[in-house]
Protein backbone atom coordinates (compact mmCIF):
# COMPACT_ATOMS: atom_id res chain seq x y z
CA UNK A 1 109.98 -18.22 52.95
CA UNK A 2 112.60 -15.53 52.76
CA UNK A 3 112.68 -13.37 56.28
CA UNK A 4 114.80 -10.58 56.75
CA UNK A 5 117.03 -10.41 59.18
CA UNK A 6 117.22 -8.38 62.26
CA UNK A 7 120.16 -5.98 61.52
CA UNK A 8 118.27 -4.57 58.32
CA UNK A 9 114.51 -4.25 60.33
CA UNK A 10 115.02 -1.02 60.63
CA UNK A 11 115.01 -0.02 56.76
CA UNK A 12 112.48 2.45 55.54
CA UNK A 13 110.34 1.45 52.41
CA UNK A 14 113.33 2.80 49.60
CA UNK A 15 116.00 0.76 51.64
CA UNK A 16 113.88 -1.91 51.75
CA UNK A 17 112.31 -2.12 48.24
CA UNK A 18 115.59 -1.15 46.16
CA UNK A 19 117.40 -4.44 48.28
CA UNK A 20 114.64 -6.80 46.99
CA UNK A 21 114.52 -5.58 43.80
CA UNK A 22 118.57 -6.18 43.47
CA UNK A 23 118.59 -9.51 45.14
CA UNK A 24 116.33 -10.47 42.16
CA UNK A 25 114.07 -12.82 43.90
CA UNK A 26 110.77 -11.59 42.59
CA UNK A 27 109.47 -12.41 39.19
CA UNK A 28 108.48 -9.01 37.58
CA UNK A 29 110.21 -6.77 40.33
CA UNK A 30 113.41 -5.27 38.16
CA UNK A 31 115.10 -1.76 37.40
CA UNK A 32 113.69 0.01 34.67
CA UNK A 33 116.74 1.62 33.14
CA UNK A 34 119.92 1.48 33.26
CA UNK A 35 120.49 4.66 35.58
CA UNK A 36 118.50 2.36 38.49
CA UNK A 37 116.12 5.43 39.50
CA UNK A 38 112.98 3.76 37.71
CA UNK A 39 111.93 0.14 38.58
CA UNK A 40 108.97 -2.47 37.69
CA UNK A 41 106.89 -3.75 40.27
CA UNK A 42 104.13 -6.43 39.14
CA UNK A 43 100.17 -5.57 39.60
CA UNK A 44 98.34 -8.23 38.51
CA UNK A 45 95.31 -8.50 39.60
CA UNK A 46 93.80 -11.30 42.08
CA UNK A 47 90.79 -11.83 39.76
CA UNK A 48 92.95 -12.83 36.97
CA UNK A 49 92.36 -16.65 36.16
CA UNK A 50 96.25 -17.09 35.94
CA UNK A 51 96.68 -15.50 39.30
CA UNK A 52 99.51 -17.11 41.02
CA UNK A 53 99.05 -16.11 44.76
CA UNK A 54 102.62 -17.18 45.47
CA UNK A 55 104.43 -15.67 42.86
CA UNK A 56 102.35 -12.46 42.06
CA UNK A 57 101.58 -11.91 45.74
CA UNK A 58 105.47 -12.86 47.15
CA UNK A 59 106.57 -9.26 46.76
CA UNK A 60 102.89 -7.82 48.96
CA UNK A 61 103.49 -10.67 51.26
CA UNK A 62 106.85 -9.99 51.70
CA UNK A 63 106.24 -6.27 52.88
CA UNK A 64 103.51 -7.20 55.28
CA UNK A 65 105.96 -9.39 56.94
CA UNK A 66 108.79 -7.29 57.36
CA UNK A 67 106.39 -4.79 58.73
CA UNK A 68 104.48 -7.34 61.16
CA UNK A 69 101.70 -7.22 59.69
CA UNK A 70 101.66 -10.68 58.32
CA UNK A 71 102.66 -14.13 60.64
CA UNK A 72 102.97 -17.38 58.30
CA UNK A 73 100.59 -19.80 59.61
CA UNK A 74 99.13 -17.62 62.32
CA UNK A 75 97.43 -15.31 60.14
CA UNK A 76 95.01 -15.58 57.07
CA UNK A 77 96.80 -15.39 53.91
CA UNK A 78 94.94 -12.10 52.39
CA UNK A 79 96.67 -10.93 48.89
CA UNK A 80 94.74 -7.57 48.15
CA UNK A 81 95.60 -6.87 51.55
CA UNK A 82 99.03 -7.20 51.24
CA UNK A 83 98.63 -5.55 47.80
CA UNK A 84 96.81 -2.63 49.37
CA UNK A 85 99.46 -2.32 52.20
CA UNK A 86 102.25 -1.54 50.15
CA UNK A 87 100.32 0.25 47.54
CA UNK A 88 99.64 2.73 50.79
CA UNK A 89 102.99 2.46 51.50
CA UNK A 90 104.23 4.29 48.11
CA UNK A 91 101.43 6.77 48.14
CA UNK A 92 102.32 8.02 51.60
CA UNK A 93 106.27 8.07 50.78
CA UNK A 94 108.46 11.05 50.08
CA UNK A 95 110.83 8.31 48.00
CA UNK A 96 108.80 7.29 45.26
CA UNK A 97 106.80 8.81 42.16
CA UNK A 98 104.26 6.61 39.80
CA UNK A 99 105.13 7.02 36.40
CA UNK A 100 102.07 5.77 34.95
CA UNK A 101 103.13 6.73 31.34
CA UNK A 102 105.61 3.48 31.53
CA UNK A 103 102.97 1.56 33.41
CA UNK A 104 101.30 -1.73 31.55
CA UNK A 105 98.55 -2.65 33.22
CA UNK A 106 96.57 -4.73 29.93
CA UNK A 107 98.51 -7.27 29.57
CA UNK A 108 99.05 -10.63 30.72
CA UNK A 109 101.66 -9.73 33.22
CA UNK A 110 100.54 -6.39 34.09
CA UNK A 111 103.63 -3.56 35.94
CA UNK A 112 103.16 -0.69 37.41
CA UNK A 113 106.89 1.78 37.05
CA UNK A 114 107.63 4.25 40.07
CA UNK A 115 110.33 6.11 39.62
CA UNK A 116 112.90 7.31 42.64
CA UNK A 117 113.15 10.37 44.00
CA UNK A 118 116.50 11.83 44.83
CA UNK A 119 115.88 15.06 47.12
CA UNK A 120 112.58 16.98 46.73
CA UNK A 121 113.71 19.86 48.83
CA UNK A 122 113.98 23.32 46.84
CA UNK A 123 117.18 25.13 46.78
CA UNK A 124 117.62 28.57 48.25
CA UNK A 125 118.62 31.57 46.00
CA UNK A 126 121.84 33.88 46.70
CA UNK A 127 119.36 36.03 48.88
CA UNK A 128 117.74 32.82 50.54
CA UNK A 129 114.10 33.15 48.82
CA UNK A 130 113.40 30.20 48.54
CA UNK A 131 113.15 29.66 44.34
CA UNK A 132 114.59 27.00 42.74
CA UNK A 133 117.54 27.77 40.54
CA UNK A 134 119.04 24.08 39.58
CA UNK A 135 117.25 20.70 39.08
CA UNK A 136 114.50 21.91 36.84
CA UNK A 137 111.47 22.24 39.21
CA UNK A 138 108.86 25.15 39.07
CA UNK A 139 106.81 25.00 41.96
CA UNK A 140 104.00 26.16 43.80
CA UNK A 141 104.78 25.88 47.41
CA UNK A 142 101.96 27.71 48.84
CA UNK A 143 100.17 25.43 47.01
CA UNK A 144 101.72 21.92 48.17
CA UNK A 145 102.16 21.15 44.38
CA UNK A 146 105.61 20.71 42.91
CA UNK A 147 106.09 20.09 39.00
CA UNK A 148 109.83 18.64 37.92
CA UNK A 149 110.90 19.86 34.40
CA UNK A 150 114.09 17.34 33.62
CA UNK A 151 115.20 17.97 30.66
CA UNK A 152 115.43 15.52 27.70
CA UNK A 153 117.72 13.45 25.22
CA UNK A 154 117.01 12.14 22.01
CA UNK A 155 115.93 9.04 23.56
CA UNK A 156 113.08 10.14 25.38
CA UNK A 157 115.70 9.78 29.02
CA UNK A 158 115.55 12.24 31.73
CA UNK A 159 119.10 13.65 31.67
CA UNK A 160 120.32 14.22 35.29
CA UNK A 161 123.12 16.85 34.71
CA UNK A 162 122.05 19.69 36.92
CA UNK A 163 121.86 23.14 35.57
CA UNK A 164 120.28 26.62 35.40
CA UNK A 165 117.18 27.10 34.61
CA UNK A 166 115.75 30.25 32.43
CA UNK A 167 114.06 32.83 34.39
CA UNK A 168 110.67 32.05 32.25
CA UNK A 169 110.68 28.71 34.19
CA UNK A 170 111.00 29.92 37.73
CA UNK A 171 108.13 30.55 40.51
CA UNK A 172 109.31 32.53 43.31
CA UNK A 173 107.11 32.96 46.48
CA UNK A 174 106.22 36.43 47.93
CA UNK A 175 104.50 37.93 50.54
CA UNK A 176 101.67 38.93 48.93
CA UNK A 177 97.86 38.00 48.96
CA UNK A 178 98.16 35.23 47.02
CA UNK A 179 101.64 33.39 48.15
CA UNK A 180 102.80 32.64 44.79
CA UNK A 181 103.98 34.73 42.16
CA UNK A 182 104.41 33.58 38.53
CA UNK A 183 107.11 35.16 37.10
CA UNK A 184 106.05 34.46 33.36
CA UNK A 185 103.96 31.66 31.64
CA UNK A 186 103.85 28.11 32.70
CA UNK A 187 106.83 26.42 30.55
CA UNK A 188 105.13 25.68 27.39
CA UNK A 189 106.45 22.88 24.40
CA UNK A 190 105.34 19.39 25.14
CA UNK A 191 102.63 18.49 27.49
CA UNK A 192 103.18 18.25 31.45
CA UNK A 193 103.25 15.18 32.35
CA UNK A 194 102.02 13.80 35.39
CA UNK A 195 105.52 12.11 36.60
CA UNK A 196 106.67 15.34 36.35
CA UNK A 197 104.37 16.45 39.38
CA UNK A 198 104.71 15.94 42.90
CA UNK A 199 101.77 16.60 45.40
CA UNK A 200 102.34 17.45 48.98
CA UNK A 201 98.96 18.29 49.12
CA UNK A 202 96.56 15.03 49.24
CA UNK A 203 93.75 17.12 51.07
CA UNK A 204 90.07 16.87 50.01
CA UNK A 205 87.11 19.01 50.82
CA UNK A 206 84.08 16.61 50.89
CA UNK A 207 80.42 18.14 51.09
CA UNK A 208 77.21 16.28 51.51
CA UNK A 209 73.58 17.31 50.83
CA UNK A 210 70.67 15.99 51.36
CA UNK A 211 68.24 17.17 48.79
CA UNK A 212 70.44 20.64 48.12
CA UNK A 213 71.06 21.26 51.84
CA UNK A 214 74.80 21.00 52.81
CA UNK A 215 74.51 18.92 56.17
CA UNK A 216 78.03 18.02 56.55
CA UNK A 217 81.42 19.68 55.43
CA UNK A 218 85.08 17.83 55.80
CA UNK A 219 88.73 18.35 55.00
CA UNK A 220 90.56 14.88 54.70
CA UNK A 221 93.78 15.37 56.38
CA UNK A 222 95.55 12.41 55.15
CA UNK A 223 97.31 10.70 52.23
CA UNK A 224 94.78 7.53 52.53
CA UNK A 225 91.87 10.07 51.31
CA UNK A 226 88.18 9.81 52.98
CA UNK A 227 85.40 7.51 53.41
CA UNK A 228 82.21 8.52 52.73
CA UNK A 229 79.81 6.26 54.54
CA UNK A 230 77.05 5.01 56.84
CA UNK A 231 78.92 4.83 59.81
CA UNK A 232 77.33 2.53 61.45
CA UNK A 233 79.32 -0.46 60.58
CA UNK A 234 83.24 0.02 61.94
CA UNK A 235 86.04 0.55 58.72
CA UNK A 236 89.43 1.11 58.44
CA UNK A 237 90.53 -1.83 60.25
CA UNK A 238 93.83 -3.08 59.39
CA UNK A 239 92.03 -6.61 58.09
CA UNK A 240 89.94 -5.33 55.91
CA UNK A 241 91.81 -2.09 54.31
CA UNK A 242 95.40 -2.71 55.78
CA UNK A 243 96.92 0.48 57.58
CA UNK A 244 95.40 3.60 55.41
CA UNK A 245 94.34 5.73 58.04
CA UNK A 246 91.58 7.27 55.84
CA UNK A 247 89.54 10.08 57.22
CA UNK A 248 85.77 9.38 57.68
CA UNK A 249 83.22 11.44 56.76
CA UNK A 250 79.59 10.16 58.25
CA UNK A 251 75.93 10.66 56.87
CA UNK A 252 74.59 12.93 59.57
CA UNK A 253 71.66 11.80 61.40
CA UNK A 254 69.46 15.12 61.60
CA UNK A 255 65.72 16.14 61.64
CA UNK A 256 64.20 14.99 58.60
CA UNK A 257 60.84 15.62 56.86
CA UNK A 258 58.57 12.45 57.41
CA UNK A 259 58.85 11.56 53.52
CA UNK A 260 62.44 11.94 53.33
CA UNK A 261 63.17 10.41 56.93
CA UNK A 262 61.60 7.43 55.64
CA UNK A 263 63.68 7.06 52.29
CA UNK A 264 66.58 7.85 54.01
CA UNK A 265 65.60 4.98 56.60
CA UNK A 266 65.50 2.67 53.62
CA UNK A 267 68.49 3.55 51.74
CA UNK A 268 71.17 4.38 54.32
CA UNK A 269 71.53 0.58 55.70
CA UNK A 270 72.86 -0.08 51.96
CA UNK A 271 75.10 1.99 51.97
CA UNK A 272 77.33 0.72 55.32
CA UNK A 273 80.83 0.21 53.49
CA UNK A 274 80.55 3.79 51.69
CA UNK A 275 83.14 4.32 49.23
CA UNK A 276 86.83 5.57 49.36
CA UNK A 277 87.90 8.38 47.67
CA UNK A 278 91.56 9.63 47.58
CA UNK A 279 94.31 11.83 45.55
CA UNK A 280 97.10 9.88 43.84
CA UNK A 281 100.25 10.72 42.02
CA UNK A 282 98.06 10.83 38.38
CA UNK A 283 95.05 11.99 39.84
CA UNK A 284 92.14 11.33 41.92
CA UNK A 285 90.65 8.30 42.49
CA UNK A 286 87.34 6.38 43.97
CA UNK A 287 86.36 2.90 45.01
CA UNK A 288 83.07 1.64 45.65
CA UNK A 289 82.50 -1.03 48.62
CA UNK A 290 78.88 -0.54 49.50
CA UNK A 291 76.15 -2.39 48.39
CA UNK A 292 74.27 0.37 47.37
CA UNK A 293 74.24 1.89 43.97
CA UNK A 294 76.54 5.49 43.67
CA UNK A 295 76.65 7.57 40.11
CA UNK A 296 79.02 10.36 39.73
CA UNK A 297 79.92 13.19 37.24
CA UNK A 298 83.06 14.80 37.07
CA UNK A 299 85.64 15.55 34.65
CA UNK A 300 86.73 12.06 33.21
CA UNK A 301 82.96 11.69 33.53
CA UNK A 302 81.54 9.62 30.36
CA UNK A 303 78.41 11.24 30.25
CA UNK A 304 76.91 14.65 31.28
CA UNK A 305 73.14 13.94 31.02
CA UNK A 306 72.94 10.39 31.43
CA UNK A 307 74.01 8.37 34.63
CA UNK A 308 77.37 7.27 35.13
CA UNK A 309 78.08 4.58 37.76
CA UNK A 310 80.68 3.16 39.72
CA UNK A 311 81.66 -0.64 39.80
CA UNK A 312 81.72 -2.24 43.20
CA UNK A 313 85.24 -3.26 44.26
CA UNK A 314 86.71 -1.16 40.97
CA UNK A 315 89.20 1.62 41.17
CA UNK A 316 87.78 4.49 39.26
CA UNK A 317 89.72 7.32 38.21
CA UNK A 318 87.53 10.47 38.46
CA UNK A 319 90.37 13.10 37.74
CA UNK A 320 93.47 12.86 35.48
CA UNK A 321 96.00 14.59 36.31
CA UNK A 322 97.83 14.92 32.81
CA UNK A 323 95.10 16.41 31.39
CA UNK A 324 94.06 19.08 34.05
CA UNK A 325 97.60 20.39 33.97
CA UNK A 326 97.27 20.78 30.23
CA UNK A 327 93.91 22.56 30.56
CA UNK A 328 95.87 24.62 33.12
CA UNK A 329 98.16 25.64 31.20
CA UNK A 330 95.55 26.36 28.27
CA UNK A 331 93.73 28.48 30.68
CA UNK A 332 96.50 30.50 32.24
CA UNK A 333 97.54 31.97 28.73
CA UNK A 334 93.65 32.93 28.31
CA UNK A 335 93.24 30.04 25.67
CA UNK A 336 90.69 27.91 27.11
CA UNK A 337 88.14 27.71 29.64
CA UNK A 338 88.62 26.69 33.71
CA UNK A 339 89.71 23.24 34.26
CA UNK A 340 86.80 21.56 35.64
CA UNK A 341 88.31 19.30 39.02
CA UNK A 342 84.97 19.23 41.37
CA UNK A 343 83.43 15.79 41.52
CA UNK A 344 79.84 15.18 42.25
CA UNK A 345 78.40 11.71 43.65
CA UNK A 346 74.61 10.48 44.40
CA UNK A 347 74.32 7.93 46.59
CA UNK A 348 71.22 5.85 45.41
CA UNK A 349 69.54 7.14 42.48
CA UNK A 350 70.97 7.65 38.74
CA UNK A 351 72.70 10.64 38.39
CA UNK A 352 73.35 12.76 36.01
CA UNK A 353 69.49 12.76 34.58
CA UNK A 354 68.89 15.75 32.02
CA UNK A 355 66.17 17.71 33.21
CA UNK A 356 66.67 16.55 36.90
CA UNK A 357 68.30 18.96 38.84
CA UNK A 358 71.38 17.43 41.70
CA UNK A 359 68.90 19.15 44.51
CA UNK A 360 66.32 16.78 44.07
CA UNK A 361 68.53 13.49 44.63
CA UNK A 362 68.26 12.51 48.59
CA UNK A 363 71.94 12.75 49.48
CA UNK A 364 74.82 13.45 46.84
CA UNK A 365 78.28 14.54 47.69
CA UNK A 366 80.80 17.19 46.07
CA UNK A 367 84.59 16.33 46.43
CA UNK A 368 87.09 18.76 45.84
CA UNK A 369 90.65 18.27 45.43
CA UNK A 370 92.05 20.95 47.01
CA UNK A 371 95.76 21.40 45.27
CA UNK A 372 93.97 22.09 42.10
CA UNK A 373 91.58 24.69 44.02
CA UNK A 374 94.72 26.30 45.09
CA UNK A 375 96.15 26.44 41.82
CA UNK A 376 93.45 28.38 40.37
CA UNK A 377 93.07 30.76 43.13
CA UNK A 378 96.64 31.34 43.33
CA UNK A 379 97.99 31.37 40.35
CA UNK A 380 96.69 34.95 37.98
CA UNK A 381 96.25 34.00 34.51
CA UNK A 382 98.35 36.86 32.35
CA UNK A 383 95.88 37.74 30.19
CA UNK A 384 92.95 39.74 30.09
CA UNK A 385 90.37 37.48 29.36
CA UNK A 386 91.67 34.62 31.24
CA UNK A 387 91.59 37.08 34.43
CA UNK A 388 88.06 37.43 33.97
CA UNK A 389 87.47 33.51 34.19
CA UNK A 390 90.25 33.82 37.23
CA UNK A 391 87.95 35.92 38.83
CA UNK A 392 84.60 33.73 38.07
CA UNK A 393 86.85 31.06 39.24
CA UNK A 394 87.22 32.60 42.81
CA UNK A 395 83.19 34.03 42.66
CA UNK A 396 82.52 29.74 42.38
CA UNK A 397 84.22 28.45 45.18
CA UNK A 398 81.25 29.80 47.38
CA UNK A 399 79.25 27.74 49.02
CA UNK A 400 77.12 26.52 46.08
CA UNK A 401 76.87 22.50 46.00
């Protein structure tokens, strides 16, 4: 078993992942193009009948090590663990950048491609506002969301020459109400991309109701999302999940009617593990680890009056980011409607049900991304008509479930 040695244990994740990936010691684990600043990593799932825990694993295992968490022949051998750890890793780190476009994850040796990230700090102007003038980036900063605009060759490559960008493409920040000032149009052309788009702002607003009545609000603070759970039984624990220090929020015990108090008696207990909902570099995600049933509606939602439901022990993708950006866009020039990004889940009964209104289900739950609340609210749509739905936009972020 490989170890690293002591004089490189100090290495953060990039050090450490670019060295394995040169030393070539991992099947799968190679440099994407020629420039080295995109690279394969295998993600093949442990379910897979031709799962090879060590070769598919080695690279997971490998990380846990280095980082302690993992002692050969002390501790149980625990690949989605591993797998999980590292996964973490890349979602919390500055460094690194999913570009799921290049991802294959359908075939028999599924990859998932991260590119790396050189320097995400803006550059300050002549007068020291703090706009971008090289690299191609319009951002948002009030708004923790940063989209990249490199520019293209015939052959589909990012070229890395720096250079000025047109003053149609800039976003400069001002004191005014909003923070953010849109100097002209979103760049329009080809669609954004979600590689192109970096978020600094994982945050989500989570809401539960119990029959209609809000009886818990929560901001998740952290990269690792939320739980939304029983509470009853302890979670996070670096066993089970590995070391995502995801926020909690808990199914208040309150005063309930004696009808209610006695559904709730029977359905909470089933519901222990909760599910785990975070914001990724293509979206925003969901995985279900209690026992008991939870449907959902959203925007990648299948259906609207019929009930969707989430898999046990699946990843889910409940927002994608690609296409919000492009109904964004569409909105902003007063071209299409408000991008829908608010995510509704029922814990325990079907859901959606035409004709059966969200207030009668005995607890559901709203999620709300919060970088793409900010965008809306921030960003004024140029036109007319699309400042009308701006303004219906900001009239629906009450506190409506």
């Amino acid at each position: 078993m490989f170890k690293m040695e002591e004089n490189v244990r100090n290495m953060r994740l990039k050090e450490w992942l670019i060295a394995q990936i040169d030393s070539g010691r991992y099947a799968g684990l190679s440099w994407e193009n020629q420039e080295k600043t995109m690279f394969r990593i295998p993600w093949k799932h442990a379910a897979k009948q031709d799962y090879r825990q060590n070769e598919d694993a080695a690279l997971f295992k490998a990380w846990a090590i280095y980082k302690g968490k993992y002692r050969e022949g002390r501790d149980k051998a625990d690949p989605s663990v591993w797998k999980t750890r590292l996964r973490c890793a890349l979602n919390k780190s500055t460094d690194f950048q999913e570009v799921p476009d290049r991802s294959q994850l359908d075939i028999s040796e599924p990859y998932k491609v991260y590119r790396i990230l050189q320097d995400s700090n803006p550059s300050a102007d002549s007068q020291g506002s703090p706009m971008i003038m090289q690299g191609h980036h319009t951002d948002f900063p009030a708004t923790g969301v940063h989209l990249a605009r490199p520019q293209f060759g015939a052959n589909g490559e990012s070229s890395r020459k720096v250079g000025s960008v047109p003053r149609e493409r800039l976003v400069k920040e001002e004191p005014e109400q909003h923070g953010v000032l849109l100097e002209s149009r979103l760049p329009i052309g080809r669609p954004l991309l979600p590689t192109e788009l970096h978020i600094s702002d994982f945050r989500l607003r989570v809401r539960v109701f119990y029959q209609g009545q809000m009886v818990e609000e929560v901001v998740s603070l952290t990269q690792d999302g939320c739980f939304i759970l029983q509470g009853s039984v302890p979670v996070g624990s670096e066993r089970i999940y590995g070391p995502c220090a995801a926020q909690r929020v808990l199914f208040p015990r309150c005063p309930l009617p004696p009808g209610m108090a006695e559904a709730m008696s029977r359905l909470l207990p089933h519901l222990e593990r909760g599910v785990l909902v975070w914001v990724g570099p293509d979206g925003v995600f969901i995985k279900r680890f209690c026992q008991g049933r939870v449907y959902w509606d959203g925007p990648l939602a299948e259906h609207k009056d019929q009930p969707n439901k989430l898999d046990r022990e699946r990843t889910c993708k409940l927002l994608d980011m690609s296409t919000f950006l492009q109904e964004l866009e569409r909105f902003m020039r007063g071209e299409g409607p408000r991008p829908c990004y608010k995510i509704d889940l029922c814990f325990g009964e079907e859901f959606p049900e035409a004709g059966v209104p969200k207030s009668k289900r005995l607890i559901t739950a709203q999620v709300v991304p919060l970088f793409a609340k900010e965008l809306l609210l921030r960003l004024p749509p140029p036109s007319t008509g699309a400042t009308q739905q701006q303004s219906q936009a900001h009239r629906d972020e009450g506190h409506r479930p």
